[in-house]
Protein backbone atom coordinates (compact mmCIF):
# COMPACT_ATOMS: atom_id res chain seq x y z
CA UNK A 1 -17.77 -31.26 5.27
CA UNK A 2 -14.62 -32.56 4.56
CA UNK A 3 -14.25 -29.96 1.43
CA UNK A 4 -13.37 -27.09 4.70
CA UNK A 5 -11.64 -29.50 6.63
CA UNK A 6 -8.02 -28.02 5.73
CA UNK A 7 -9.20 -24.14 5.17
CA UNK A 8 -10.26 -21.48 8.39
CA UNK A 9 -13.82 -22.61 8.87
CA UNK A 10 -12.33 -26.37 8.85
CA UNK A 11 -9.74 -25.21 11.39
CA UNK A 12 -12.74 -22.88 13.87
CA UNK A 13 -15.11 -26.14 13.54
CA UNK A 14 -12.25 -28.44 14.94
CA UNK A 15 -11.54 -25.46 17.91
CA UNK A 16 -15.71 -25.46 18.60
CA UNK A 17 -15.91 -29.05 18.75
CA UNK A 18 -13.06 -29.63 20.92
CA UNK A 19 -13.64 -26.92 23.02
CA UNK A 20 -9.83 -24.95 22.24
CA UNK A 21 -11.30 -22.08 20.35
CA UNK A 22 -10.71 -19.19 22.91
CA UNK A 23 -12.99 -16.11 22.53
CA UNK A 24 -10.38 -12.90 22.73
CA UNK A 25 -13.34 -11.05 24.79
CA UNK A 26 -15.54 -11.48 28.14
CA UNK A 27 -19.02 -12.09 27.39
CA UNK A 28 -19.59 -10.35 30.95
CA UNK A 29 -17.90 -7.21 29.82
CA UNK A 30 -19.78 -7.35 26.16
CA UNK A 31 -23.35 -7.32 28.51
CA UNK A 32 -22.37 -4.70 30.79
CA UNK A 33 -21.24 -2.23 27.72
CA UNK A 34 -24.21 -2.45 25.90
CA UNK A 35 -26.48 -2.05 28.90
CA UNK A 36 -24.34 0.94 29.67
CA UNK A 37 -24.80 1.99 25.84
CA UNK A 38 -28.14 1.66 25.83
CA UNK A 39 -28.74 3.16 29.26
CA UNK A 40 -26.88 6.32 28.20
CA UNK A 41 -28.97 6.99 25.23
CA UNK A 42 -26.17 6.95 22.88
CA UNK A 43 -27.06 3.92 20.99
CA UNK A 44 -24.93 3.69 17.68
CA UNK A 45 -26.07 2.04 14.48
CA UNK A 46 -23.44 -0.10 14.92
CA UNK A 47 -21.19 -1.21 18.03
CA UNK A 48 -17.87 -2.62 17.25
CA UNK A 49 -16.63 -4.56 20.46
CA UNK A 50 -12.91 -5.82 21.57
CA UNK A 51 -9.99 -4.35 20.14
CA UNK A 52 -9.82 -6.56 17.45
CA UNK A 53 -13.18 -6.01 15.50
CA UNK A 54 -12.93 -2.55 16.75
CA UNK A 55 -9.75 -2.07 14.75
CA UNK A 56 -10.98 -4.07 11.58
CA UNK A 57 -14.19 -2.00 11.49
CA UNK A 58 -12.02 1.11 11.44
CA UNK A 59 -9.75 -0.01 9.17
CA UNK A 60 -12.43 -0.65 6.66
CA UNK A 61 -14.06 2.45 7.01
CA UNK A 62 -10.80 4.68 6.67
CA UNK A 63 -10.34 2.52 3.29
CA UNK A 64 -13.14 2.98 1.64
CA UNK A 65 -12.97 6.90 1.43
CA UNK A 66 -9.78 6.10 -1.25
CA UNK A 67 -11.43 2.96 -2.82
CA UNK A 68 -14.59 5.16 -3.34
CA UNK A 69 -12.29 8.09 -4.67
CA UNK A 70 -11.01 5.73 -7.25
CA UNK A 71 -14.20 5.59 -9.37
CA UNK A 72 -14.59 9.56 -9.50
CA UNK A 73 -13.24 10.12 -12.97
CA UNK A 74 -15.87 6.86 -14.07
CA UNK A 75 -18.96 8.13 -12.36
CA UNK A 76 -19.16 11.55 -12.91
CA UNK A 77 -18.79 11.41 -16.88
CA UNK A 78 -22.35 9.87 -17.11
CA UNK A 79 -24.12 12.72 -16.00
CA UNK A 80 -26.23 14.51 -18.86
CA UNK A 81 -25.14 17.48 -20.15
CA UNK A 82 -28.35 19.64 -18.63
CA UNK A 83 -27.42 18.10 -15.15
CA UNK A 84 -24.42 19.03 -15.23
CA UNK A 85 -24.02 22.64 -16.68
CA UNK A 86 -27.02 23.47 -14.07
CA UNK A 87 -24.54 22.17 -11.36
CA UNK A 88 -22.05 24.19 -12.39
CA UNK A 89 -24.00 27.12 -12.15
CA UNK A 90 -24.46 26.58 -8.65
């Protein structure tokens, strides 16, 4: 579509087609660790492989603690009164 062809999917479509898009990890290696995963009995919801998605999916997650923090003073306002006075009993 020639609306991508000058934007990141326009640029990975050109590197599929002519075969210079270079995978950062070995497919091999991506197998053998999740038969080894799954062998081990340790099988995680989710399995971020390579160093690169690795550090993006930890990046996220450490951010969202803050971005979630950020809403505290809207979302705890609309709790009714009898909610909230019996949870401050507690």
């Amino acid at each position: 579509m020639p609306e991508y062809a000058a934007t990141p999917a326009g640029e990975t479509r050109r590197a599929l087609t002519d075969v210079t898009f270079v995978l950062p990890d070995a497919p091999e290696k991506i197998i053998q660790a999740v038969i080894d995963l799954v062998d081990s009995g340790a099988t995680p919801l989710r399995l971020p492989l390579g160093s690169d998605t690795y550090d993006g999916s930890r990046a996220s997650l450490t951010a969202r603690p803050a971005e979630h923090d950020a809403h505290r003073d809207t979302a705890y306002p609309v709790v009714s009164e009898e909610i909230g006075a019996a949870y401050e009993q507690r």
